[in-house]
Protein backbone atom coordinates (compact mmCIF):
# COMPACT_ATOMS: atom_id res chain seq x y z
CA UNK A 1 215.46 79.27 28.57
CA UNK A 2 217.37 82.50 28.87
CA UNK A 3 218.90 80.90 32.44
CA UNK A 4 220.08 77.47 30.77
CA UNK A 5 222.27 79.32 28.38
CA UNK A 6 224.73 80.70 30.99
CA UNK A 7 224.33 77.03 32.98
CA UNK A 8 227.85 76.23 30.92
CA UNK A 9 229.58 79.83 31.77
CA UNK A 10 228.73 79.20 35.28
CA UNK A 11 229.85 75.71 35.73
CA UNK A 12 232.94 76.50 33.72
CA UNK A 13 233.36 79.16 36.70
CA UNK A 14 232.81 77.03 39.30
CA UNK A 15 235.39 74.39 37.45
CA UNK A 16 237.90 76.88 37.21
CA UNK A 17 237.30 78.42 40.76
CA UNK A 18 238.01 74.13 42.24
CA UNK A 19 241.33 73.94 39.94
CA UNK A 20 243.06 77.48 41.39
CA UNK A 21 241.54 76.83 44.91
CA UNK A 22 242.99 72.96 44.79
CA UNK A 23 246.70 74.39 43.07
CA UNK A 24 247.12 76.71 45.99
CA UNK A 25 248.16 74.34 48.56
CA UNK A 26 250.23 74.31 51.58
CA UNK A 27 253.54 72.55 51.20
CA UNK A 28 254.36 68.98 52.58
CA UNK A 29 256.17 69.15 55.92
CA UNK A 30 259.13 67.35 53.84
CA UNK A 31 259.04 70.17 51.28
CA UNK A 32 258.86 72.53 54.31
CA UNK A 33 261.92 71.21 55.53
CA UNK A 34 263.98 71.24 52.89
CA UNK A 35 263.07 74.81 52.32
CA UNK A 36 263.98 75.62 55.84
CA UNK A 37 267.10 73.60 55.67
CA UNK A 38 267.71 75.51 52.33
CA UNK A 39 267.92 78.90 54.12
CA UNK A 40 270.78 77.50 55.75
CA UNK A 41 272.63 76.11 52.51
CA UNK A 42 272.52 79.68 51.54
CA UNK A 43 273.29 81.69 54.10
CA UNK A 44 270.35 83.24 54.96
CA UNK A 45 269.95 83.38 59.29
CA UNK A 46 267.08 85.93 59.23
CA UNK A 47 264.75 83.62 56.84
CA UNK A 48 265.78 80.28 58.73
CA UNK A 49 265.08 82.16 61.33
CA UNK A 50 261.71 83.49 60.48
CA UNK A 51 260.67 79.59 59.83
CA UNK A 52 260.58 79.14 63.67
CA UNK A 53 256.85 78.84 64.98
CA UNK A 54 257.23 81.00 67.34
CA UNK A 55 259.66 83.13 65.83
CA UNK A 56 257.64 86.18 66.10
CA UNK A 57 257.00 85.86 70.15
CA UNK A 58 260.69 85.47 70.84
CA UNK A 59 262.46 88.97 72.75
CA UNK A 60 264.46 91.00 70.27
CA UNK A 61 267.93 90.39 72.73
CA UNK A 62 267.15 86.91 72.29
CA UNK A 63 266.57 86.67 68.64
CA UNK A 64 270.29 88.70 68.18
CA UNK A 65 272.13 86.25 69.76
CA UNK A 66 270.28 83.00 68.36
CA UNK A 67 271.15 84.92 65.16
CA UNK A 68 274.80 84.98 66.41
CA UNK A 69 274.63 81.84 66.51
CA UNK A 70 273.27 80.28 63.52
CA UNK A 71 276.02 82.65 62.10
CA UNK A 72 278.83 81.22 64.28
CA UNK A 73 277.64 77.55 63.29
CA UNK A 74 277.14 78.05 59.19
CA UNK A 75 281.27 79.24 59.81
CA UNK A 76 282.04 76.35 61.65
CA UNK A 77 280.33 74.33 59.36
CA UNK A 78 282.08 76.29 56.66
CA UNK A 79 285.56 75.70 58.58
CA UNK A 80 285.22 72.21 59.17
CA UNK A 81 283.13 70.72 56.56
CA UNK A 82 283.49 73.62 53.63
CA UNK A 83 280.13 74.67 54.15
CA UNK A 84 276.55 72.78 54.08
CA UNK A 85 275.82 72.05 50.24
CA UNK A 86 272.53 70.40 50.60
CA UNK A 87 269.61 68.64 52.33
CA UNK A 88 266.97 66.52 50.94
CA UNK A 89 264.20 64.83 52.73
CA UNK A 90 264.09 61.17 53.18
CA UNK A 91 261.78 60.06 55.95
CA UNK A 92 258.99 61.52 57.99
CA UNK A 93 257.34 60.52 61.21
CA UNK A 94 253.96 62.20 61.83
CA UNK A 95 253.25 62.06 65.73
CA UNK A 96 249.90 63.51 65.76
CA UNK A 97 247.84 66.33 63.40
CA UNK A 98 249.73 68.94 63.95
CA UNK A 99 253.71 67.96 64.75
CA UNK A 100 256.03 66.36 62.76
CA UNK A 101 259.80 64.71 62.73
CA UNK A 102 261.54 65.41 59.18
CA UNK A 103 264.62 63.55 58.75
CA UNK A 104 266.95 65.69 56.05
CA UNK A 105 270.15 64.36 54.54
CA UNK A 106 272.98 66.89 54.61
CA UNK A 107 275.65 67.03 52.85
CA UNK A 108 278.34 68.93 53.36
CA UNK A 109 281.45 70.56 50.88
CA UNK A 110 283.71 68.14 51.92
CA UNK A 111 280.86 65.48 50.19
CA UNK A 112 280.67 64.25 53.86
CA UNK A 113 276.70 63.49 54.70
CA UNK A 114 274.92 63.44 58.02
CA UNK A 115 271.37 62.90 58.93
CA UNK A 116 269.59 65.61 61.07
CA UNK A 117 266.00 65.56 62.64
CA UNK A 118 263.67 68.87 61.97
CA UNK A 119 260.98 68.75 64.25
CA UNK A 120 257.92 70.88 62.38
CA UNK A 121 254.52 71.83 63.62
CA UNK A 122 251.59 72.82 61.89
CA UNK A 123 250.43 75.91 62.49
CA UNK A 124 248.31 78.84 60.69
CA UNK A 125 250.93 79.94 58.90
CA UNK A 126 251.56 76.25 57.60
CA UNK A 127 254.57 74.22 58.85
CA UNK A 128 257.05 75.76 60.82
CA UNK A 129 260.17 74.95 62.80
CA UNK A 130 259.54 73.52 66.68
């Protein structure tokens, strides 16, 4: 008798465990993208940067000057186009499990709009830049 009573507390613990197990999820590789992508938009080198998967096994001289130049191509961009305004996902191939091909519409200041190819592959840290 007395274990029936806390049958509904328990299964309204397991419920509740499911729901905030299940809303914890990993994002879409088009919604990892466009995140990526968005680091650009704003500015920010060091967290497009840090979305590479193997970001964290590249040589420090080496990381400087692929900083240098995502820097010296968001001012081109900036000088030729007035900057990169956007991207939004609209297509995505899956080749296998575990890689990816994200195709992101960009548009630019100037309202121009080009379509670029993010390859992503899954890794344990989720989706990250190839």
């Amino acid at each position: 008798m007395r274990n029936s009573a806390h049958f509904p507390l328990l299964l309204a613990i397991a419920l509740l465990a499911v729901v905030l197990v299940s809303c914890r999820h990993e994002p879409t590789p088009r919604q990892a993208a466009e995140q990526f992508y968005g680091y650009l938009c704003k500015g920010d080198v060091d967290a497009y940067m840090q979305s590479m998967a193997d970001y964290d096994s590249l040589p420090a001289p080496y990381r400087s000057e692929l900083r240098d130049m995502f820097l010296q191509y968001l001012q081109r961009e900036q000088q030729l186009r007035q900057g990169i305004l956007s991207a939004q996902a609209v297509r995505d191939t899956l080749v296998s499990d575990r890689l990816c091909h994200v195709f992101l519409l960009v548009t630019y200041g100037d309202s121009t709009q080009e379509q670029v190819s993010l390859p992503l592959v899954l890794t344990d840290r989720g989706w990250r830049m190839k």
